[in-house]
Protein backbone atom coordinates (compact mmCIF):
# COMPACT_ATOMS: atom_id res chain seq x y z
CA UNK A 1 149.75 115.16 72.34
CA UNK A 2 147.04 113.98 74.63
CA UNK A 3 144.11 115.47 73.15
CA UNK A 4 145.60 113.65 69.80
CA UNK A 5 145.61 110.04 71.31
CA UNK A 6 141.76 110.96 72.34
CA UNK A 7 141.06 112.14 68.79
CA UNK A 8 142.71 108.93 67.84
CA UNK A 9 140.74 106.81 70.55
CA UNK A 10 137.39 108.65 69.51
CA UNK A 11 137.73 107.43 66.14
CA UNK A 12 138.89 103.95 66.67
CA UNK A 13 135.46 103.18 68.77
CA UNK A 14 133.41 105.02 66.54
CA UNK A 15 134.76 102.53 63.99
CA UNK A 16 134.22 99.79 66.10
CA UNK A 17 130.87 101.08 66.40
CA UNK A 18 130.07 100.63 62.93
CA UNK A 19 131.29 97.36 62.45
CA UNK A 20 129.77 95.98 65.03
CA UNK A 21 126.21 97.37 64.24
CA UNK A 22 126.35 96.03 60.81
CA UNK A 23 128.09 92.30 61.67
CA UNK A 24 124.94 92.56 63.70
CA UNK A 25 122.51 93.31 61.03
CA UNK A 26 121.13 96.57 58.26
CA UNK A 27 121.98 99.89 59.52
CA UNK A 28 119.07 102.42 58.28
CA UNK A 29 119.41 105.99 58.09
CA UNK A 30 116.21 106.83 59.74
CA UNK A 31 116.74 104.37 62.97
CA UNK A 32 120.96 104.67 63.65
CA UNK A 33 121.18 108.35 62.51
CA UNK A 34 124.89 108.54 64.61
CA UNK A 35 126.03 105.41 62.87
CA UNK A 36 124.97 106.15 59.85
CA UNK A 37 126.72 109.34 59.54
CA UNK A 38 129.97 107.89 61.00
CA UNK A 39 129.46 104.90 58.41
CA UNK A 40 129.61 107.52 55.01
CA UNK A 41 132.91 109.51 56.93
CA UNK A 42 134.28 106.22 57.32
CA UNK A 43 133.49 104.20 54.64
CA UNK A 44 137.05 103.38 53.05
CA UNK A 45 137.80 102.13 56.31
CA UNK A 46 135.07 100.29 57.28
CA UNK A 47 135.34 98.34 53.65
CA UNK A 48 139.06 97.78 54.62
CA UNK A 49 138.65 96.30 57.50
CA UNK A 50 135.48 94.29 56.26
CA UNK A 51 137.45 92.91 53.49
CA UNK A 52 139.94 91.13 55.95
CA UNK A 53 136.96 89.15 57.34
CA UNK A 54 135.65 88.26 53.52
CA UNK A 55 132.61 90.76 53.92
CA UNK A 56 131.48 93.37 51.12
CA UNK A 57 129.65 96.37 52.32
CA UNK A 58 126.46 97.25 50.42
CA UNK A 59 125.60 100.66 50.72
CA UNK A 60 122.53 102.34 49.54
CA UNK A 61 122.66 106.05 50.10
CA UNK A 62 119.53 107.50 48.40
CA UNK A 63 117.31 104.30 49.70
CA UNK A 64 119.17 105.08 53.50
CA UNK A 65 120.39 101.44 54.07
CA UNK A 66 123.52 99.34 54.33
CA UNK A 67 124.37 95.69 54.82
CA UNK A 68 126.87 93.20 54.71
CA UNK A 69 127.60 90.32 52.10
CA UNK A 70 129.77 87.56 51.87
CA UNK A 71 132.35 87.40 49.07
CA UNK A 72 131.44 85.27 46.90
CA UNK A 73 134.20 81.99 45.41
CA UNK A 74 134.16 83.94 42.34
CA UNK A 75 135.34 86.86 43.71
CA UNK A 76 138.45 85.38 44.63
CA UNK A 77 140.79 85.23 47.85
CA UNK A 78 141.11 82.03 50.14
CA UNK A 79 137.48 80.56 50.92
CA UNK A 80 136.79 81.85 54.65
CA UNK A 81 133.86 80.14 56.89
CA UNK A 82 130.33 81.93 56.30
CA UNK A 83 129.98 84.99 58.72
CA UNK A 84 126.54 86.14 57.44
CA UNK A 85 124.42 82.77 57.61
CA UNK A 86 122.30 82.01 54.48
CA UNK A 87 118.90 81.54 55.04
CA UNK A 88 116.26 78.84 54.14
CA UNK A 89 112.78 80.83 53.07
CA UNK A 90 109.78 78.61 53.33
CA UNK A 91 107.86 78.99 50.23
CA UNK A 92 105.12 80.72 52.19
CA UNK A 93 107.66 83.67 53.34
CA UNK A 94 109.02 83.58 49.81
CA UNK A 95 105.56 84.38 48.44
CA UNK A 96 105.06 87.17 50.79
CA UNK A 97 108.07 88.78 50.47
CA UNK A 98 107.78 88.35 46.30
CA UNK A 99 104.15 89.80 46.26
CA UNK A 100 105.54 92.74 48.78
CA UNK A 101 108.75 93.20 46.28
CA UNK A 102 106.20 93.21 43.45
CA UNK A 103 104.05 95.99 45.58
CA UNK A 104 106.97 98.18 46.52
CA UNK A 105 107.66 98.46 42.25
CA UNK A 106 104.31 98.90 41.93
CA UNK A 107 104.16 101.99 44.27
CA UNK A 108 107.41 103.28 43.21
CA UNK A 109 106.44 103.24 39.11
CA UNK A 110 103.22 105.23 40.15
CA UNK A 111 103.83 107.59 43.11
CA UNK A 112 107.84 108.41 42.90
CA UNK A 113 109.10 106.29 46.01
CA UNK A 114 106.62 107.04 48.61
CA UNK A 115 106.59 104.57 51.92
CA UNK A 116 104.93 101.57 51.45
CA UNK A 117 102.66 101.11 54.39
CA UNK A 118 99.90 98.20 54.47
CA UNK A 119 97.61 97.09 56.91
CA UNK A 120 97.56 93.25 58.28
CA UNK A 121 94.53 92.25 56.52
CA UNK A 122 96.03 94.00 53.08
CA UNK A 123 98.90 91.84 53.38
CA UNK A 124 96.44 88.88 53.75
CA UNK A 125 94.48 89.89 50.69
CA UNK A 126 97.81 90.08 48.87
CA UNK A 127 98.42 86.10 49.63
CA UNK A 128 94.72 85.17 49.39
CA UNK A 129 95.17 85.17 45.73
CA UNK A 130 97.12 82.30 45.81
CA UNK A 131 95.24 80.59 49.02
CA UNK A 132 94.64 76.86 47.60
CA UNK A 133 91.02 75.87 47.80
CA UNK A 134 89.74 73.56 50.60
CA UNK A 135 92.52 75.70 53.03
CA UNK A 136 91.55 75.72 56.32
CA UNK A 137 91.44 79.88 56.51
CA UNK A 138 92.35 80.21 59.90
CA UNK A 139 95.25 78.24 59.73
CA UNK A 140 96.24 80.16 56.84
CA UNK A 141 95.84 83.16 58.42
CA UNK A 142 98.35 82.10 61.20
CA UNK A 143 100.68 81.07 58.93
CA UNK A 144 100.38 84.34 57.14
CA UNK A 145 101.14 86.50 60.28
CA UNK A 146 104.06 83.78 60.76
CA UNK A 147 105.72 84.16 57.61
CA UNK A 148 105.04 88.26 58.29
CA UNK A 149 106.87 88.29 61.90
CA UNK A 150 109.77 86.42 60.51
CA UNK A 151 109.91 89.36 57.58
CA UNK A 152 109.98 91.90 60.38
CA UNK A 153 112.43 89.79 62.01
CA UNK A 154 114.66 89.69 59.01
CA UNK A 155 114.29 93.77 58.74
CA UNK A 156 112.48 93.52 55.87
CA UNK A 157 109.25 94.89 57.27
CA UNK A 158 108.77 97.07 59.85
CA UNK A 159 105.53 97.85 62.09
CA UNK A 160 104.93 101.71 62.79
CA UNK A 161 104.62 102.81 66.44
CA UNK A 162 102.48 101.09 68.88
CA UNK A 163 99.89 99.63 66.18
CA UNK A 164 100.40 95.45 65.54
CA UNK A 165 98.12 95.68 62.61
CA UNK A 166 100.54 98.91 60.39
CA UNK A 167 104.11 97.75 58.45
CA UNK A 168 105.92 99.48 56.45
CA UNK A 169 107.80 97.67 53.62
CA UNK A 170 111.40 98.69 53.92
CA UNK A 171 113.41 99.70 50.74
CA UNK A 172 116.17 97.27 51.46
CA UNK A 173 114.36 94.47 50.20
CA UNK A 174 114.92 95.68 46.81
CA UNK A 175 118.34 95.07 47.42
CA UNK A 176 117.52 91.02 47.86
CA UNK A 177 114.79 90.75 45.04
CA UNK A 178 115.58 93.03 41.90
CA UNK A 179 114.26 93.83 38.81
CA UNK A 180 115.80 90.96 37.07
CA UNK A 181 113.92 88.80 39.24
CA UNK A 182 110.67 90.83 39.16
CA UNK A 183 110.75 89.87 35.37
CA UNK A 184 110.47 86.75 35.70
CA UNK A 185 107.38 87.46 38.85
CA UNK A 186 104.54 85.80 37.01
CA UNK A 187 106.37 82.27 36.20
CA UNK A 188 107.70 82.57 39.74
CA UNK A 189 104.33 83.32 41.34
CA UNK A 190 102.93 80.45 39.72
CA UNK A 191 105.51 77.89 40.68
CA UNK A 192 104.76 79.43 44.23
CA UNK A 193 101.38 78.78 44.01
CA UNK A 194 101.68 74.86 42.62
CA UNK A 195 104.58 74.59 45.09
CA UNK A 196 101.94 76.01 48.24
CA UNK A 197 99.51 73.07 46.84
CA UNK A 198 101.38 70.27 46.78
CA UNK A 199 102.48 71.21 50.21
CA UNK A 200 99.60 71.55 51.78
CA UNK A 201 98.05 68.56 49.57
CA UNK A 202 95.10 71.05 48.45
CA UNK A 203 93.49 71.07 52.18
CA UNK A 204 94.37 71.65 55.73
């Protein structure tokens, strides 16, 4: 009987677990190994109990990553308060996360999936393209490794080991831009770059 209620008591806080690492943000496969596992054995539950709080899991197996969502009006139910905030992009962080979206197809249509890994000054020469002329280029450059901390920050990149100057793109931005969007990349590109212009009124 006792070594039941433990059994019981193990699985209750590895549930816990769970929820609580992904109320606080993506759980990848490669980082959370423990959690991950216990997330897949415990995924009917862990959709119950997220469905109480208006959440929908999204779960990418093959890609190794899984987030939460808030159910949308159409979905249905009794409109709750937002527990996953939306966030504001700046058109700068927009652009970068586009053109890195754009990149990550790119690699995946000619190599088969491999890692996306870029150096700072590639991500720089990815942006350049639609750099304004007259821009101040050091400024620019700041912003740029601005806009590229806050995609780390938002799990979307990652830098590898020790080195501030290697990121890897991370596969769960597919999940926020997707191929319906990349279609329409070029007209959205270009409203990015008159949009970046009439910001910065052509000059820093």
């Amino acid at each position: 009987m006792m070594t039941h209620a433990i059994r019981t008591a193990d699985a209750a806080d590895t549930l816990s677990l769970v929820l609580v690492s992904l109320l606080k943000g993506a759980v990848y496969r490669d980082e959370q190994a423990g959690v991950w596992q216990a997330l897949l054995q415990l995924q009917p539950k862990v959709r119950e109990q997220l469905a109480v709080l208006g959440l929908k899991l999204v779960l990418d197996e093959p890609e190794g990553y899984a987030f939460l969502r808030q159910r949308s009006e159409s979905e249905g139910g009794v409109e709750l308060p937002r527990l996953v905030a939306r966030r504001q992009l700046g058109y700068g962080l927009s652009l970068l996360l586009a053109l890195l979206r754009k990149k990550l197809a790119d690699v995946d249509a000619a190599a088969g999936g491999t890692r996306l890994v870029l150096r700072r000054h590639e991500v720089h020469e990815l942006v350049r393209l639609f750099l304004p002329e007259g821009t101040n280029e050091v400024r620019w450059a700041e912003r740029v490794n601005q806009d590229l901390e806050r995609a780390v920050g938002m799990g979307f990149v990652r830098r590898l080991g020790e080195e501030e100057d290697t990121f890897e793109v991370r596969r769960i931005l597919k999940a926020f831009i997707d191929a319906q969007w990349l279609e329409d990349f070029e007209r959205r590109l270009e409203a990015y770059r008159v949009r970046l212009v009439e910001e910065q009124g052509g000059t820093e």
